[in-house]
N, C-alpha and C. Protein backbone atom coordinates (compact mmCIF):
# COMPACT_ATOMS: atom_id res chain seq x y z
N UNK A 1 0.84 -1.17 0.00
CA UNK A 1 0.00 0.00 0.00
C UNK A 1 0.89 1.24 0.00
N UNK A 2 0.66 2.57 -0.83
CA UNK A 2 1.07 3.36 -0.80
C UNK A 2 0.58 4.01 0.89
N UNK A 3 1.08 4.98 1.13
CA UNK A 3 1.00 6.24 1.96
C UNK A 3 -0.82 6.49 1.77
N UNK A 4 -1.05 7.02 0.91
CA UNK A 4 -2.59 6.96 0.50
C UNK A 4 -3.43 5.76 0.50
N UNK A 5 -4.65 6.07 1.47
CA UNK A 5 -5.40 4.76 1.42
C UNK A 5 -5.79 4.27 0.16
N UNK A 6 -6.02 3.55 -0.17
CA UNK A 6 -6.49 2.41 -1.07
C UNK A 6 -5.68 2.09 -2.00
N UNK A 7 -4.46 2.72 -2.02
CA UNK A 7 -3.76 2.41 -3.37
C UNK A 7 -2.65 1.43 -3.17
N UNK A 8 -2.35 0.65 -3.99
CA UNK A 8 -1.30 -0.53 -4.15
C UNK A 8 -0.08 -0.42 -4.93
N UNK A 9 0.71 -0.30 -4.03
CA UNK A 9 2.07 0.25 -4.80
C UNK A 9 2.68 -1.20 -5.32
N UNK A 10 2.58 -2.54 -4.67
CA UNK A 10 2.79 -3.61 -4.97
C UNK A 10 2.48 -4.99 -4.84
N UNK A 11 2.18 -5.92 -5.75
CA UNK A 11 2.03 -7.16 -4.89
C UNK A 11 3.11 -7.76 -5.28
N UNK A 12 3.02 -9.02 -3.97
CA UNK A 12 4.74 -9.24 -3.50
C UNK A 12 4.19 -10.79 -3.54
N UNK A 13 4.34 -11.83 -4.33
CA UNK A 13 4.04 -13.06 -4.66
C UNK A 13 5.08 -14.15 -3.60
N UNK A 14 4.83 -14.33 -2.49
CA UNK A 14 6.25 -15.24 -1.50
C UNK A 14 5.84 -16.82 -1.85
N UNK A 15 7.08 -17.08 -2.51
CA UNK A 15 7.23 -18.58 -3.19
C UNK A 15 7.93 -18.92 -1.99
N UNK A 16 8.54 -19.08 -1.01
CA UNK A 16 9.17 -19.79 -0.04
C UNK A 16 8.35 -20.54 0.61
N UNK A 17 9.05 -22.06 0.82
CA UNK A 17 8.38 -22.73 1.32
C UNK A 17 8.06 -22.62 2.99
N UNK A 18 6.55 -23.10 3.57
CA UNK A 18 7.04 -23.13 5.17
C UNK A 18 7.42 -24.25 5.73
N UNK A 19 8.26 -24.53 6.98
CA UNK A 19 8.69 -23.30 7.84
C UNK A 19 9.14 -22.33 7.05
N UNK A 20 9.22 -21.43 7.45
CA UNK A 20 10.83 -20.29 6.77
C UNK A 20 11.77 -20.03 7.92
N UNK A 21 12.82 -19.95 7.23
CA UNK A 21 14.19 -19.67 7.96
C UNK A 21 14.23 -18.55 8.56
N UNK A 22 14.04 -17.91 9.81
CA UNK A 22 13.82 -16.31 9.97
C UNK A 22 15.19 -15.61 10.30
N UNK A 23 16.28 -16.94 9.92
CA UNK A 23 17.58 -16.29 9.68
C UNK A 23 18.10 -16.52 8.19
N UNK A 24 17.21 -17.29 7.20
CA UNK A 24 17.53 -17.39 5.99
C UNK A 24 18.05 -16.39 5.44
N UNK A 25 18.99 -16.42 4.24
CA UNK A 25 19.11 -15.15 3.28
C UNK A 25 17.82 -14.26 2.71
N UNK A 26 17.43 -15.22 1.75
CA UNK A 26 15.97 -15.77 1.19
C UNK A 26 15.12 -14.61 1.68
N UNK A 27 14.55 -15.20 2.58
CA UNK A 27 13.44 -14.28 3.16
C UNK A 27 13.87 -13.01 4.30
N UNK A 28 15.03 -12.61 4.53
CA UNK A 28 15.55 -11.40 4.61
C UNK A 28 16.05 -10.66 3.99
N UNK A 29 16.29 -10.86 2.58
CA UNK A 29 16.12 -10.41 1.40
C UNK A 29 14.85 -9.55 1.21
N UNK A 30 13.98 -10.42 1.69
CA UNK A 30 12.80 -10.01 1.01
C UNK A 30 12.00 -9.34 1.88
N UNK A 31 12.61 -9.31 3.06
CA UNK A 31 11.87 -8.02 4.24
C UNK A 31 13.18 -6.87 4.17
N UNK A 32 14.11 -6.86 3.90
CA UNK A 32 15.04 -5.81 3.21
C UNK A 32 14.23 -4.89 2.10
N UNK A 33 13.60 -5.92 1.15
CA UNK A 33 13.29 -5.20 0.06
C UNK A 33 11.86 -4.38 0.21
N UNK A 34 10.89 -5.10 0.94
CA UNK A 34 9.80 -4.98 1.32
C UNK A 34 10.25 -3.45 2.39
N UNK A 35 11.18 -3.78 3.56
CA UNK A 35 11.38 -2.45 4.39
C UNK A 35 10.86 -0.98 3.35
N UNK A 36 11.98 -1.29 2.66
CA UNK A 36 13.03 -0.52 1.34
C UNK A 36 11.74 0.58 1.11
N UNK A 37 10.68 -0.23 0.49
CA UNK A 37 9.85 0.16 -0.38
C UNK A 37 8.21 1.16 1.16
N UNK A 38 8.30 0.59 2.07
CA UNK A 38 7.85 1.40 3.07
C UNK A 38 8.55 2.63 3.24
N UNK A 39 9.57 2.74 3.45
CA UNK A 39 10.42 3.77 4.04
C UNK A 39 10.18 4.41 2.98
N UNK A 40 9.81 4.49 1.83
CA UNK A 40 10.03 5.11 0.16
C UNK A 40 8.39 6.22 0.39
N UNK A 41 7.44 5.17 1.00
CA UNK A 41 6.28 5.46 1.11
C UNK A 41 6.58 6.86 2.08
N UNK A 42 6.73 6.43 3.50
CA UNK A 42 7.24 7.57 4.51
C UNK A 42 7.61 8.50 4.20
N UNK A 43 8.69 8.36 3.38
CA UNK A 43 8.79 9.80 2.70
C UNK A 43 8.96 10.26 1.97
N UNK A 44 7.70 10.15 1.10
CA UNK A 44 6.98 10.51 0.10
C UNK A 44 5.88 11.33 1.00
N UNK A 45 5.56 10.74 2.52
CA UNK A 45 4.38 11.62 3.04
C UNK A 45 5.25 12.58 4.00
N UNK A 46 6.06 12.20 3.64
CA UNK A 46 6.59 13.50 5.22
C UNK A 46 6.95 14.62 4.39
N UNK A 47 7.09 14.16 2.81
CA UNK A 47 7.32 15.41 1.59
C UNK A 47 6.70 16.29 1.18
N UNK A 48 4.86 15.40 0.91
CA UNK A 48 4.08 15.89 0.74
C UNK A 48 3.39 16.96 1.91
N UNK A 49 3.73 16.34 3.44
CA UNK A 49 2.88 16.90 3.84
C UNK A 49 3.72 18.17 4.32
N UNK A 50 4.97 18.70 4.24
CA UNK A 50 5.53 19.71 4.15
C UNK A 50 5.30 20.93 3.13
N UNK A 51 4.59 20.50 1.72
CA UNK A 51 4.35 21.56 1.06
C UNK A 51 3.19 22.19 1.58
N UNK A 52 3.40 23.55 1.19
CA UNK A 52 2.32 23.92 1.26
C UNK A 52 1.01 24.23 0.48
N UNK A 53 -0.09 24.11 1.93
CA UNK A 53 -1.64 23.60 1.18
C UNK A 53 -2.13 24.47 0.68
């Protein structure tokens, strides 16, 4: 989800099998990338909400 409700910045398809390794590469990879793309969101709103209205 973007910053803005309803909108979908991505879907994230997880082929790993369970269990998962919660020290795997694999799937900390993929909460690295996943972080990545939140933090992108954040501030994008801490940008927006600095201009002025």
């Amino acid at each position: 989800m973007t910053y803005r409700p309803g909108t979908i910045k991505r879907e994230q398809l997880v082929s790993m099998p369970h269990p998962r390794d919660p020290v795997g590469a694999e799937l900390n990879e993929l909460k690295r990338e996943l972080g990545l793309l939140v933090m992108e969101e954040q501030e994008r709103h801490v940008k927006d909400e600095m201009q002025p209205h």
